[in-house]
Every structure is written in C-alpha cells, then in structure tokens.
Protein backbone atom coordinates (compact mmCIF):
# COMPACT_ATOMS: atom_id res chain seq x y z
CA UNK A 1 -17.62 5.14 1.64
CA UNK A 2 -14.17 3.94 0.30
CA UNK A 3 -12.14 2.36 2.27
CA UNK A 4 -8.78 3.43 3.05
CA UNK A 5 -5.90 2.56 5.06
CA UNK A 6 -3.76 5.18 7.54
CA UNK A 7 -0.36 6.20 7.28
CA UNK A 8 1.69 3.69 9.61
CA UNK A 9 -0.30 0.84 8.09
CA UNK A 10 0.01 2.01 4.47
CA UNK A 11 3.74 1.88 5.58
CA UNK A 12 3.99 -1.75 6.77
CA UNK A 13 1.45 -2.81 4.14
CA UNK A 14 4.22 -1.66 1.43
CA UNK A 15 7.02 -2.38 3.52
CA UNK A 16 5.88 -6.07 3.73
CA UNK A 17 4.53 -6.43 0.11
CA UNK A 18 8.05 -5.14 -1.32
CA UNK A 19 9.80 -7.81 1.26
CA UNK A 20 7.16 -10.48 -0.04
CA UNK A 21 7.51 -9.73 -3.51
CA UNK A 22 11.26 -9.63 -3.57
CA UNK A 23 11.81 -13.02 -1.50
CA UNK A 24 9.02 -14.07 -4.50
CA UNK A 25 11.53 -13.01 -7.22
CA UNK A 26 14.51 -14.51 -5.54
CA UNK A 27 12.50 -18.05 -5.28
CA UNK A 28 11.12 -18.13 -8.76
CA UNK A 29 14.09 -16.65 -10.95
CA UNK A 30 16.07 -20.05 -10.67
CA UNK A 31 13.15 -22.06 -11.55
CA UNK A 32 13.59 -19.76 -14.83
CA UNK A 33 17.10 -20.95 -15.59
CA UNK A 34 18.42 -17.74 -14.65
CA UNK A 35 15.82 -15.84 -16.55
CA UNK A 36 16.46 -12.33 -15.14
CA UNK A 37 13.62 -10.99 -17.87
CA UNK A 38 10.84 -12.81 -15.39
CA UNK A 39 12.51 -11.12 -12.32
CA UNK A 40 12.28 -8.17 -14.15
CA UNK A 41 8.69 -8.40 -15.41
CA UNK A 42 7.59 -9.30 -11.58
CA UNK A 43 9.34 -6.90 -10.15
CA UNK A 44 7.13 -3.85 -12.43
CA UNK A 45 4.45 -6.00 -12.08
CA UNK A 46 4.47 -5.82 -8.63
CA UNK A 47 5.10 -1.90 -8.42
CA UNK A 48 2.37 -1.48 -10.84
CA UNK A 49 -0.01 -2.98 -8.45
CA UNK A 50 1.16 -0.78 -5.55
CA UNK A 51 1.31 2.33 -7.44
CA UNK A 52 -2.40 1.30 -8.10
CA UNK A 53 -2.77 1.25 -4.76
CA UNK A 54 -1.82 4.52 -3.99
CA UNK A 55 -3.53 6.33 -6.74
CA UNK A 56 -7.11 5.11 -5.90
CA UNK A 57 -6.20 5.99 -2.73
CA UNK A 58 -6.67 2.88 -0.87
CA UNK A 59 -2.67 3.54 0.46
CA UNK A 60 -2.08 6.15 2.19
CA UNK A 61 1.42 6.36 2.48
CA UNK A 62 3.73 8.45 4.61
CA UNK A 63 6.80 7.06 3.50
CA UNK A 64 7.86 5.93 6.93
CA UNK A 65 7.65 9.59 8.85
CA UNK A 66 10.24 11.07 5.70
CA UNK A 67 8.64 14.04 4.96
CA UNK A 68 7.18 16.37 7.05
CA UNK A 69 3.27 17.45 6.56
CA UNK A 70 2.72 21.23 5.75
C-alpha cells in the first residue's frame, strides 16, 4: 500500500515547501557573496524534489481548486 497524500494537503504541503524553500534561498544567497548561481541551483533543486513528488505519486495535487475535475 503506498502512501499518498489528498488534494488540499498536497496543496499546503507545496504551498509551504515553495514558501520554505524560497525564505531558504533568500537567507543563504548573501552568505554566497551575492552568488545568484547557488540561488539558482536551489531553487531547481528544490522543484526537482517536488516534481518527484508528484510523479511517484506521493502528491496529489489539485493546484489549489484551479481546474475543474472531468
């Protein structure tokens, strides 16, 4: 049995991750010296990860109520 998460917690999992992940990149990138190539390489890092995610299915997202289900 895999387990998966629903919709409207998908939602605020990647909703809070992207928050997370861009205060993350905000923090660090100064510690760089202005480095923008780290921000960069965290930032696709970090939608690598969720994309991931998604395609093992262990996100189920429903891209906060956006699109309608057929």
């Amino acid at each position: 049995m895999k387990f998966k998460l629903g919709k409207i917690t998908s939602d605020i999992f990647i909703a809070v991750y992207i928050l997370s992940t861009l205060y993350f990149r905000f923090y660090i990138e100064p510690l760089f010296n202005g480095n923008f190539f780290a921000s960069i390489f965290i930032g696709l890092f970090s939608l690598l990860i969720i994309w991931v995610l998604v395609k093992i299915k262990f996100l189920n997202p429903g891209w906060f109520g956006l699109y309608k289900n057929k």
